[in-house]
Protein backbone atom coordinates (compact mmCIF):
# COMPACT_ATOMS: atom_id res chain seq x y z
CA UNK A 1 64.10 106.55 81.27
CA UNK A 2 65.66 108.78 84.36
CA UNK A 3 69.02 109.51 83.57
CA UNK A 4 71.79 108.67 85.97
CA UNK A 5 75.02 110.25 86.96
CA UNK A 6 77.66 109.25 85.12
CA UNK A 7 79.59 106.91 87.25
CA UNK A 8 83.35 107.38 88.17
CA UNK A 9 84.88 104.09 87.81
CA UNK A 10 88.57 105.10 89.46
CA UNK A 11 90.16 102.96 91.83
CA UNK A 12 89.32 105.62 95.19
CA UNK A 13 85.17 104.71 94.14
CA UNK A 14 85.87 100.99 93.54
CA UNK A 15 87.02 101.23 97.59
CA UNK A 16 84.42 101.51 100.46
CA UNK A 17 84.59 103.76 103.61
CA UNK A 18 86.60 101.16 105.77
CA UNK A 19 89.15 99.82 102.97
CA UNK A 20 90.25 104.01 102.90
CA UNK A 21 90.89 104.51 106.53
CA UNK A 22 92.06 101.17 106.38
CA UNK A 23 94.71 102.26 103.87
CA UNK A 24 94.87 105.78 105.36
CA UNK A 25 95.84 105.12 108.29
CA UNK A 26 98.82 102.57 106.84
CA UNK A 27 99.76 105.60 105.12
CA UNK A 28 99.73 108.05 107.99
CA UNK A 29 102.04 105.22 110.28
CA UNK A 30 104.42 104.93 107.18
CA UNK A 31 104.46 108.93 106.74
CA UNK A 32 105.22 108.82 110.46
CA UNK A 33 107.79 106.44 110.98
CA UNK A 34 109.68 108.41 108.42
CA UNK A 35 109.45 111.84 110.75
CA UNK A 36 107.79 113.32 107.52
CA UNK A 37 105.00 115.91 107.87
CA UNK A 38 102.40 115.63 105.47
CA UNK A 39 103.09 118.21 103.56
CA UNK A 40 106.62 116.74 102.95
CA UNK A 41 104.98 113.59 101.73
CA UNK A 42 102.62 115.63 99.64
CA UNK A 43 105.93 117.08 97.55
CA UNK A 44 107.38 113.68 96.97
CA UNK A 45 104.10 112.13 95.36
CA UNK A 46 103.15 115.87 93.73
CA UNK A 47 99.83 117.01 95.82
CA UNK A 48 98.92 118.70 98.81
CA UNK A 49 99.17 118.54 102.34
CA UNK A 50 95.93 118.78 102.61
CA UNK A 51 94.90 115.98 99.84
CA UNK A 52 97.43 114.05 102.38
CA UNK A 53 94.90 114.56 105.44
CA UNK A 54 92.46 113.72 103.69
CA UNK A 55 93.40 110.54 102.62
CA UNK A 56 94.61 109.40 105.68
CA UNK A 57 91.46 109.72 107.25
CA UNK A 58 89.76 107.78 104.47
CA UNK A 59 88.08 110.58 102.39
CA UNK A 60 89.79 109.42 99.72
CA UNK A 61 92.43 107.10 98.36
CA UNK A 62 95.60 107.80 96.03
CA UNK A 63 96.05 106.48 92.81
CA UNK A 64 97.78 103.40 92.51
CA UNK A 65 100.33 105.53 90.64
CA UNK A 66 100.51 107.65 93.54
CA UNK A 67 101.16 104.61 95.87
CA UNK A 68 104.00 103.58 93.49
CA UNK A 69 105.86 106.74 93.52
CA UNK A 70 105.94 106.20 96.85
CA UNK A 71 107.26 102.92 97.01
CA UNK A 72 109.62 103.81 94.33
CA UNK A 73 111.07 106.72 96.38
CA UNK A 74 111.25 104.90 99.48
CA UNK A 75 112.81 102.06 98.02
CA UNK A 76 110.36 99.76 99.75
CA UNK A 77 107.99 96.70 98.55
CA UNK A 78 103.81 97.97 98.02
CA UNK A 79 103.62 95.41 101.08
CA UNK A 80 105.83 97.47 103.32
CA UNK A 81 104.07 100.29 102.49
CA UNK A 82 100.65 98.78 102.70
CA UNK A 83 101.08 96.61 105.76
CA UNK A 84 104.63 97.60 107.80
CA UNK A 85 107.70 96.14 107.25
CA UNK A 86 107.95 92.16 108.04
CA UNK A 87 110.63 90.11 108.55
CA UNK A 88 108.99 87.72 105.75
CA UNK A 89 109.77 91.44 103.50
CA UNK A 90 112.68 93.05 105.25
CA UNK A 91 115.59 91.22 103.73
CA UNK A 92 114.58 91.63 100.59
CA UNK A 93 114.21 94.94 100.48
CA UNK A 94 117.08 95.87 101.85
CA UNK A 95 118.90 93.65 99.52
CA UNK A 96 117.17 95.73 96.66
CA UNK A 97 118.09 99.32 98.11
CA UNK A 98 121.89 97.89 97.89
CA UNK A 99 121.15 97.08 94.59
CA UNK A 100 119.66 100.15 93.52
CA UNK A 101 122.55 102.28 95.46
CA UNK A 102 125.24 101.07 93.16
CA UNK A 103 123.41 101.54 89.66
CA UNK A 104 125.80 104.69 88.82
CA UNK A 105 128.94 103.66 90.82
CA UNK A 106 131.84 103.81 88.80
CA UNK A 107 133.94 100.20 89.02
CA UNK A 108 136.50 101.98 91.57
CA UNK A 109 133.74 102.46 93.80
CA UNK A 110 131.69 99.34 93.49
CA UNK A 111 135.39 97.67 93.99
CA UNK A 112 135.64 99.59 97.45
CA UNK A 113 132.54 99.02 98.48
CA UNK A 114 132.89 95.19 98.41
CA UNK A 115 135.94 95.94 100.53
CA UNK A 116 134.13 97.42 102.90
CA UNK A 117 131.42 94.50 102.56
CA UNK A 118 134.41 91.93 102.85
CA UNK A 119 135.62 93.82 106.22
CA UNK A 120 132.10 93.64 107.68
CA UNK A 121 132.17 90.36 106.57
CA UNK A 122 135.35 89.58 108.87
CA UNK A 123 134.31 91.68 111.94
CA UNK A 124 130.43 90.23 112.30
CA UNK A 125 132.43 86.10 111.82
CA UNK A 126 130.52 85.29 108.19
């Protein structure tokens, strides 16, 4: 019997050639549209810039962990990330970086800040 390399069973070898530039080059237009470098974006999800590169021109693919750091830090839907912000998308996640942005307010401030909702409220007539 010949033996056989093991075989790596991750998520970046269950992906072929096309699916990671595919998803590379999502990541590289979100990186972008964020006026991050990649070495920036490297920090946040805790590799290197280089790692970054290489992903985004489909030599690899990160971790689905990875992926959710970034969403996480971002404050954005795996969709957004993965396929640009939609109007379908868009609401909701703003609705959820509100959301998120008061966990930690004191009541004074959450109080204040649905002032200031109310007075947008009045000046945009809803």
């Amino acid at each position: 019997m010949k033996s056989s390399k093991k075989e790596n069973t991750g998520v970046t070898n269950a992906l072929d050639i096309n699916e990671k530039k595919r998803l590379g080059a999502l990541l590289k237009v979100f990186r972008e549209e964020r006026h991050m470098n990649q070495e920036e974006m490297a920090g946040i999800i805790g590799c290197t810039g280089q790692y970054i590169s290489d992903v985004e021109r489909g030599k690899y693919s990160l971790s689905l962990k990875k992926y959710m750091t970034i969403c996480d830090h971002f404050s954005v839907s795996a969709d957004e990330l993965l396929y640009g912000a939609s109007k379908d998308y868009s609401e909701y996640d703003i609705r959820n970086r509100i959301v998120r942005s008061i966990d930690g307010m004191n009541p004074d401030q959450i109080e204040l800040l649905e002032d200031q909702i109310s007075l947008m409220k009045r000046m945009f007539g809803k």
